[in-house]
Protein backbone atom coordinates (compact mmCIF):
# COMPACT_ATOMS: atom_id res chain seq x y z
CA UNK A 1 0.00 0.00 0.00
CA UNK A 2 1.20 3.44 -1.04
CA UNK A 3 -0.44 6.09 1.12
CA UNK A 4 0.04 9.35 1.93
CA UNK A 5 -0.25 10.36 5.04
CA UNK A 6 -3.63 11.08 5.25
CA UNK A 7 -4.68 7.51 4.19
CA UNK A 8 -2.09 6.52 6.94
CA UNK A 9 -3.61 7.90 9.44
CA UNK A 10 -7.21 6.89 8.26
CA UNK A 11 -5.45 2.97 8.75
CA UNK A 12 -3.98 3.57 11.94
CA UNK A 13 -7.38 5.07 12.70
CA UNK A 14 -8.90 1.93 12.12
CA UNK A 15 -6.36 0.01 13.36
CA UNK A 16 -6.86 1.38 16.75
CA UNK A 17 -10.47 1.60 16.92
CA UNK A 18 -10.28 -2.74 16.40
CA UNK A 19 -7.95 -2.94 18.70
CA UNK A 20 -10.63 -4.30 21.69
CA UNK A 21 -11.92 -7.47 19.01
CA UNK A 22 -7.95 -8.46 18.31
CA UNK A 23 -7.26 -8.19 22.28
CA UNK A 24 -10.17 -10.62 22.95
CA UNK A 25 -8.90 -12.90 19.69
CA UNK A 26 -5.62 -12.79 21.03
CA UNK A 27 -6.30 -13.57 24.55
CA UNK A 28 -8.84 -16.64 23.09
CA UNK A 29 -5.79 -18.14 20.81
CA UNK A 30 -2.88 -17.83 23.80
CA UNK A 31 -5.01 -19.25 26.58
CA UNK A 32 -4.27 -16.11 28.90
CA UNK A 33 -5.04 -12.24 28.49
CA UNK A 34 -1.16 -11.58 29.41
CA UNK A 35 -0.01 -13.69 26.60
CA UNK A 36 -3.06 -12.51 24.67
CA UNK A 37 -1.44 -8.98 25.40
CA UNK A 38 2.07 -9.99 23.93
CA UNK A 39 0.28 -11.55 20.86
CA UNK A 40 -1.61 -8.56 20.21
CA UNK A 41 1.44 -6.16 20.59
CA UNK A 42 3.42 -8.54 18.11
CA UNK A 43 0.28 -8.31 15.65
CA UNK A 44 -0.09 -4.63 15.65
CA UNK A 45 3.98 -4.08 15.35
CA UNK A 46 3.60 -6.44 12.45
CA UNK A 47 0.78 -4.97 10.74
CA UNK A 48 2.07 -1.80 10.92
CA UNK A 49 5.66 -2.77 9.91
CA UNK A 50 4.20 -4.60 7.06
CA UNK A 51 0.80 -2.36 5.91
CA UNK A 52 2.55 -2.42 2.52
CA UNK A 53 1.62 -5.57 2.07
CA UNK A 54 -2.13 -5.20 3.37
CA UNK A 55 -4.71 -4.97 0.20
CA UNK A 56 -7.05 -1.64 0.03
CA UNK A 57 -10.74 -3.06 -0.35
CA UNK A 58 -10.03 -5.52 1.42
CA UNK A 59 -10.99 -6.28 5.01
CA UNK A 60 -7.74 -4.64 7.40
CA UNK A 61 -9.56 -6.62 10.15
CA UNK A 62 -9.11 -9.89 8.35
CA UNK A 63 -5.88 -9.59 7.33
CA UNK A 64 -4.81 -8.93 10.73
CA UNK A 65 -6.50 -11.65 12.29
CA UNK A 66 -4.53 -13.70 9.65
CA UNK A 67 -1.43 -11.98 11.54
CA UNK A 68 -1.73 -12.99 14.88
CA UNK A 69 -2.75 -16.08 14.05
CA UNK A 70 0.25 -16.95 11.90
CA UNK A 71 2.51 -15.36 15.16
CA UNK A 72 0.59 -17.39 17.14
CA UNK A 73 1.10 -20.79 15.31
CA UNK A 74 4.85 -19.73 14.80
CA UNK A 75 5.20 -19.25 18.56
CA UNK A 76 3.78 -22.33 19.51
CA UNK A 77 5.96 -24.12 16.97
CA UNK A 78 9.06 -22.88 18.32
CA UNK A 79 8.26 -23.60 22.39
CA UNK A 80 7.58 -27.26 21.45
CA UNK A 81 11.14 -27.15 20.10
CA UNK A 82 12.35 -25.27 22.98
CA UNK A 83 9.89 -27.12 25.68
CA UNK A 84 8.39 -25.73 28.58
CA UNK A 85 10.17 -23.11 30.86
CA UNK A 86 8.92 -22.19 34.42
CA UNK A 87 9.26 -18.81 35.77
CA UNK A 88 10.41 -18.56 39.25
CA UNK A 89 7.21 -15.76 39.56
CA UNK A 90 5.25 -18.26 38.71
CA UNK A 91 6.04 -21.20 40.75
CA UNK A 92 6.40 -19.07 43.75
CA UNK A 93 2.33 -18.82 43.43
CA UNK A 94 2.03 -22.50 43.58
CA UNK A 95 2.74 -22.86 46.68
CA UNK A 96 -0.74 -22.75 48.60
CA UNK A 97 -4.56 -22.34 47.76
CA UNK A 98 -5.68 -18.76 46.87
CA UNK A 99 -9.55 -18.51 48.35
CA UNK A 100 -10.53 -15.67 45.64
CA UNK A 101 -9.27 -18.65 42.73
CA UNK A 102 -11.05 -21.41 44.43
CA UNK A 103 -14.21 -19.41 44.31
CA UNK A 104 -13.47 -18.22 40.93
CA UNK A 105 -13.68 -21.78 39.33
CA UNK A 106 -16.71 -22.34 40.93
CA UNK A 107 -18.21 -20.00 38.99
CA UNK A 108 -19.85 -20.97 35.50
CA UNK A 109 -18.29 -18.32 33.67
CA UNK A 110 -15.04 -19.64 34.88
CA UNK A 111 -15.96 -23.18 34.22
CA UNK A 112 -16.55 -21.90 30.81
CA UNK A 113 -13.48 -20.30 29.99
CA UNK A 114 -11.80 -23.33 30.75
CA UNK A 115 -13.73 -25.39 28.62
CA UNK A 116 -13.39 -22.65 25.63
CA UNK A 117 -9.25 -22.80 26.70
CA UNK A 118 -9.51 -26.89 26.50
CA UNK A 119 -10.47 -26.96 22.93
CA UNK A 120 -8.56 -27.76 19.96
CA UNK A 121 -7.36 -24.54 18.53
CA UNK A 122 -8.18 -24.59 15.34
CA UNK A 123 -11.95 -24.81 17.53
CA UNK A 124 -10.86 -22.14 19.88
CA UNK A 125 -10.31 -19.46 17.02
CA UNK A 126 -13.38 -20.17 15.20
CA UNK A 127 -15.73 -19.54 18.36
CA UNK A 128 -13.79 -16.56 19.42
CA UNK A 129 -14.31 -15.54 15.88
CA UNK A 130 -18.04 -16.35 15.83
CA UNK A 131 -19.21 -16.45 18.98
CA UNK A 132 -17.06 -13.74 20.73
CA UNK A 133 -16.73 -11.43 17.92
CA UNK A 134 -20.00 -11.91 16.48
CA UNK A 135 -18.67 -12.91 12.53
CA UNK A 136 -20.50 -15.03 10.66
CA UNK A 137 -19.38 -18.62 9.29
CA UNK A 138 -18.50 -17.12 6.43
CA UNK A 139 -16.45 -14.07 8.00
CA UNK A 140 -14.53 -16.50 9.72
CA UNK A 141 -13.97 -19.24 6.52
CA UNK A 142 -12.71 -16.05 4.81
CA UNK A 143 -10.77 -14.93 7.74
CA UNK A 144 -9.28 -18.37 8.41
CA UNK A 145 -9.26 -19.69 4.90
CA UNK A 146 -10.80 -22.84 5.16
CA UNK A 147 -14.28 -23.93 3.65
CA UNK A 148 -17.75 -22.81 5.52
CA UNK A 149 -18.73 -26.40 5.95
CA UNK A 150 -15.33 -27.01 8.18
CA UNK A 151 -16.37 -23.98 10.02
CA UNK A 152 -20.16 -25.22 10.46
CA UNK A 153 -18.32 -28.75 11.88
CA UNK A 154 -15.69 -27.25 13.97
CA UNK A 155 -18.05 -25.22 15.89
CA UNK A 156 -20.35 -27.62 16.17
CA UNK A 157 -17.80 -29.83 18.25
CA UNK A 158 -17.10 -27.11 20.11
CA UNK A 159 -20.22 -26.17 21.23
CA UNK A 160 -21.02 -30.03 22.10
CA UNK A 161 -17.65 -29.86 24.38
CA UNK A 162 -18.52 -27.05 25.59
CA UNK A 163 -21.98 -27.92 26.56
CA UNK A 164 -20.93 -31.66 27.96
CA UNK A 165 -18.03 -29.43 30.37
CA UNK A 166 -20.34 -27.10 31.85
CA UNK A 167 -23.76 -29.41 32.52
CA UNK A 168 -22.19 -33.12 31.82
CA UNK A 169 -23.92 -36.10 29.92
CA UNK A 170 -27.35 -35.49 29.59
CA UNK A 171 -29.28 -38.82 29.79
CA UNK A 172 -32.11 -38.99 26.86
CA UNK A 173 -35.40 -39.91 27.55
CA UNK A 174 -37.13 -42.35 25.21
């Protein structure tokens, strides 16, 4: 993209104002809002390093999902070849029971975050896609590149997982 600055700004503009949607996308692919955080920051510096490459007419918010997606993927291909690290910060707050945590994941909209966090990702990004961000199937085929039917399936699961997590087996009645 060759822009003045005018059209620059009018991006960044946008970019900004979508900012909330990629945080909660983020946050959905890395399992945590901190490392949702990181993903986001290393999605906007890309985007913005690389808006050359970004098609006018096209859908800016797409593309970027596309990018933290791919940064995603990449990062998670690169800590199974490093394996898992502990931070001392972190293990220091294993060492007892925090009340407020207990009672936290008692709570069904804890219980469902943790069933959304236990899917599959390729699940995970579809519902935060459709059900958090409100696309439809075919926003999010487009978006992910995959066919509407695979969408239609994946969320499908999801939702059944999702469901069986939060209320168990149901038992049907004949």
């Amino acid at each position: 993209m060759h822009a003045d600055s005018a059209e620059m700004k009018g991006v960044k503009a946008r970019i900004v104002a979508f900012l909330p949607r990629l945080r909660r996308f983020c946050a959905v692919l890395a399992r945590s809002e901190d490392r949702g955080d990181d993903l986001m920051q290393a999605t906007v510096e890309r985007a913005l390093t690389r808006i050359d490459q970004w098609q006018p007419g096209t859908s800016l918010e797409s593309w970027m999902f596309r990018i933290a997606q791919n940064i995603h993927i990449d990062e998670a291909r690169s800590q199974a070849r490093r394996g898992h690290t502990a931070d001392i910060d972190e293990a220091v707050s294993l060492a007892g029971d925090d009340g407020r945590i207990i009672v936290e994941g008692r709570s069904e909209l804890e219980r469902a975050r943790l069933a959304m966090a236990a899917l599959p990702e390729e699940q995970r990004a579809l519902m935060s896609l459709v059900v958090l961000d409100g696309r439809s199937y075919k926003e999010a085929a487009e978006i992910l590149d995959i066919p509407i039917g695979t969408v239609m399936s994946r969320i499908a699961r999801a939702r059944q997982v999702i469901d069986r997590k939060l209320h168990g087996e149901r038992k049907v009645d004949d």
